[in-house]
Protein backbone atom coordinates (compact mmCIF):
# COMPACT_ATOMS: atom_id res chain seq x y z
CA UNK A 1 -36.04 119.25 62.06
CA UNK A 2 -38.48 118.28 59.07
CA UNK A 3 -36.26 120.27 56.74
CA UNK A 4 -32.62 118.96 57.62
CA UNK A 5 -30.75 122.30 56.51
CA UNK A 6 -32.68 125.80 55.71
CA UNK A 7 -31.15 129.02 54.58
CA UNK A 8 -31.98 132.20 56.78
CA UNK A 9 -34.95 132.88 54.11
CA UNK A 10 -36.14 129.49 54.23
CA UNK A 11 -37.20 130.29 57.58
CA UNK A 12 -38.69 133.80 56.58
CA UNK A 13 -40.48 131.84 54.68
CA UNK A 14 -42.31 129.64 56.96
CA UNK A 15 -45.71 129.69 57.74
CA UNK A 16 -44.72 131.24 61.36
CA UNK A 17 -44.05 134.66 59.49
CA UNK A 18 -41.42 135.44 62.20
CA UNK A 19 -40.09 138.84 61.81
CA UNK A 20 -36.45 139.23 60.78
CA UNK A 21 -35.28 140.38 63.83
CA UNK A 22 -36.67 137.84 66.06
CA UNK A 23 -35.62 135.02 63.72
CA UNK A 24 -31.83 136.28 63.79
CA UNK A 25 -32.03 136.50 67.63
CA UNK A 26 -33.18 133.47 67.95
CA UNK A 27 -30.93 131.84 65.58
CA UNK A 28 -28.31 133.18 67.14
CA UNK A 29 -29.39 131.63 70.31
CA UNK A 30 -29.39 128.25 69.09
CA UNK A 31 -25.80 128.41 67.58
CA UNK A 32 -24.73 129.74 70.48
CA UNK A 33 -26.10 127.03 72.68
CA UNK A 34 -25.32 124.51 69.79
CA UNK A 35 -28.75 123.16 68.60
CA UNK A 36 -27.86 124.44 65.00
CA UNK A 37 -24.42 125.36 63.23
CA UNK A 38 -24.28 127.69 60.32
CA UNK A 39 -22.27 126.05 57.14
CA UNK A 40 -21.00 127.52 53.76
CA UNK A 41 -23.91 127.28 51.20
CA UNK A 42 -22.83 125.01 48.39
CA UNK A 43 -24.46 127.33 45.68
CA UNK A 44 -24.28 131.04 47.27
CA UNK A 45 -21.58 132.76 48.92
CA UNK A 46 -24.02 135.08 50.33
CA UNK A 47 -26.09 132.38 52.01
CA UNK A 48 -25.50 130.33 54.85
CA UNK A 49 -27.30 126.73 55.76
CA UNK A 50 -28.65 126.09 59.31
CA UNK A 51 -28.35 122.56 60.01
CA UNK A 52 -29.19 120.62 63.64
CA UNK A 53 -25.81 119.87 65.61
CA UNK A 54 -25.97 116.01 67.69
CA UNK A 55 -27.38 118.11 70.57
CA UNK A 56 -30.07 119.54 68.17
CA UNK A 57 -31.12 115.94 66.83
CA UNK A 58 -30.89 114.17 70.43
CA UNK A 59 -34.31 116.69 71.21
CA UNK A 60 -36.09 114.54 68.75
CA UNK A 61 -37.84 112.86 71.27
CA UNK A 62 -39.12 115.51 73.10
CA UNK A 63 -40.43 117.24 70.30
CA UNK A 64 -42.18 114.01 69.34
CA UNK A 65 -43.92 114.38 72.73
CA UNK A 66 -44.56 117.78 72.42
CA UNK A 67 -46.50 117.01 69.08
CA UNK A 68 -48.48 114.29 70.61
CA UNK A 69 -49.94 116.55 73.48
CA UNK A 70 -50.62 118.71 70.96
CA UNK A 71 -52.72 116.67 69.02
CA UNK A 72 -54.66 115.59 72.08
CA UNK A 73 -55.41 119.34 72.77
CA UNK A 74 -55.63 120.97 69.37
CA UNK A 75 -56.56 120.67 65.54
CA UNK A 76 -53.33 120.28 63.73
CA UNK A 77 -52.35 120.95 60.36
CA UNK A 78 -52.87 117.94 57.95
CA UNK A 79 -49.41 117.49 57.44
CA UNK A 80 -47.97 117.71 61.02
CA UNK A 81 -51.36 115.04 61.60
CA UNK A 82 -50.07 112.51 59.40
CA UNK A 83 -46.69 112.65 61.15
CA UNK A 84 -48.33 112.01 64.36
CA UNK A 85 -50.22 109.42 62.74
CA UNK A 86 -46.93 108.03 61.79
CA UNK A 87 -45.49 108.54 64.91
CA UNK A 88 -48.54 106.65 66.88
CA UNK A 89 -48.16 103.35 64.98
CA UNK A 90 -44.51 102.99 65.94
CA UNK A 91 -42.96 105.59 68.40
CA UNK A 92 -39.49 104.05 68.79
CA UNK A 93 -38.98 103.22 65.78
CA UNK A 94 -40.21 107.13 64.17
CA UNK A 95 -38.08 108.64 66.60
CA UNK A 96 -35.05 105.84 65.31
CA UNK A 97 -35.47 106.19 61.93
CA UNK A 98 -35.43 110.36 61.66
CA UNK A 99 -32.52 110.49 64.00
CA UNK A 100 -31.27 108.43 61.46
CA UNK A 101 -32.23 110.49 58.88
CA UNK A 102 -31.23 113.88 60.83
CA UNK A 103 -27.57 112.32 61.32
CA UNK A 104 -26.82 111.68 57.76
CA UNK A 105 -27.46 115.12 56.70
């Protein structure tokens, strides 16, 4: 959601170090139940872009509440702490303003 569109080796490389054939499975599972749709890349014909469908963006929220429980329970990474940091000064309007965001991309 943070990165509005990623390429299949965007996510390789993510800090999760998923292996490739979990990642396609599970990429394949959100297209399929419609979270994400694959587009042409602008630049590649080899590459593809993964971007969040309505559906996708409209679990905003609950991820928002997900992150918040996990902040209560665990030691977060400094940059997913300011966004809850962000997030705890103004709920609605964080959650209005990147669905925003998410729907313009």
């Amino acid at each position: 959601m943070r990165a509005k569109q990623c390429t299949y080796g965007d996510f390789l490389k993510s800090e999760e170090k998923i292996a490739t054939n979990i990642l396609a499975a599970r990429l394949q599972m959100l297209e399929t139940n419609g979270i994400i749709t694959k587009q042409d890349h602008p630049e590649s014909k080899a590459k593809v872009l993964y971007k969040l469908t309505q559906k996708g963006i409209d679990l905003l929220p609950i991820m928002v509440e997900i992150n918040l429980w996990a902040d209560k329970y665990f030691t977060l990474p400094p940059e997913r702490k300011e966004m809850i940091d962000e997030v705890k000064k103004d709920k609605e309007a964080f959650i209005k303003e990147k669905i925003k965001e998410l729907s313009l991309s």
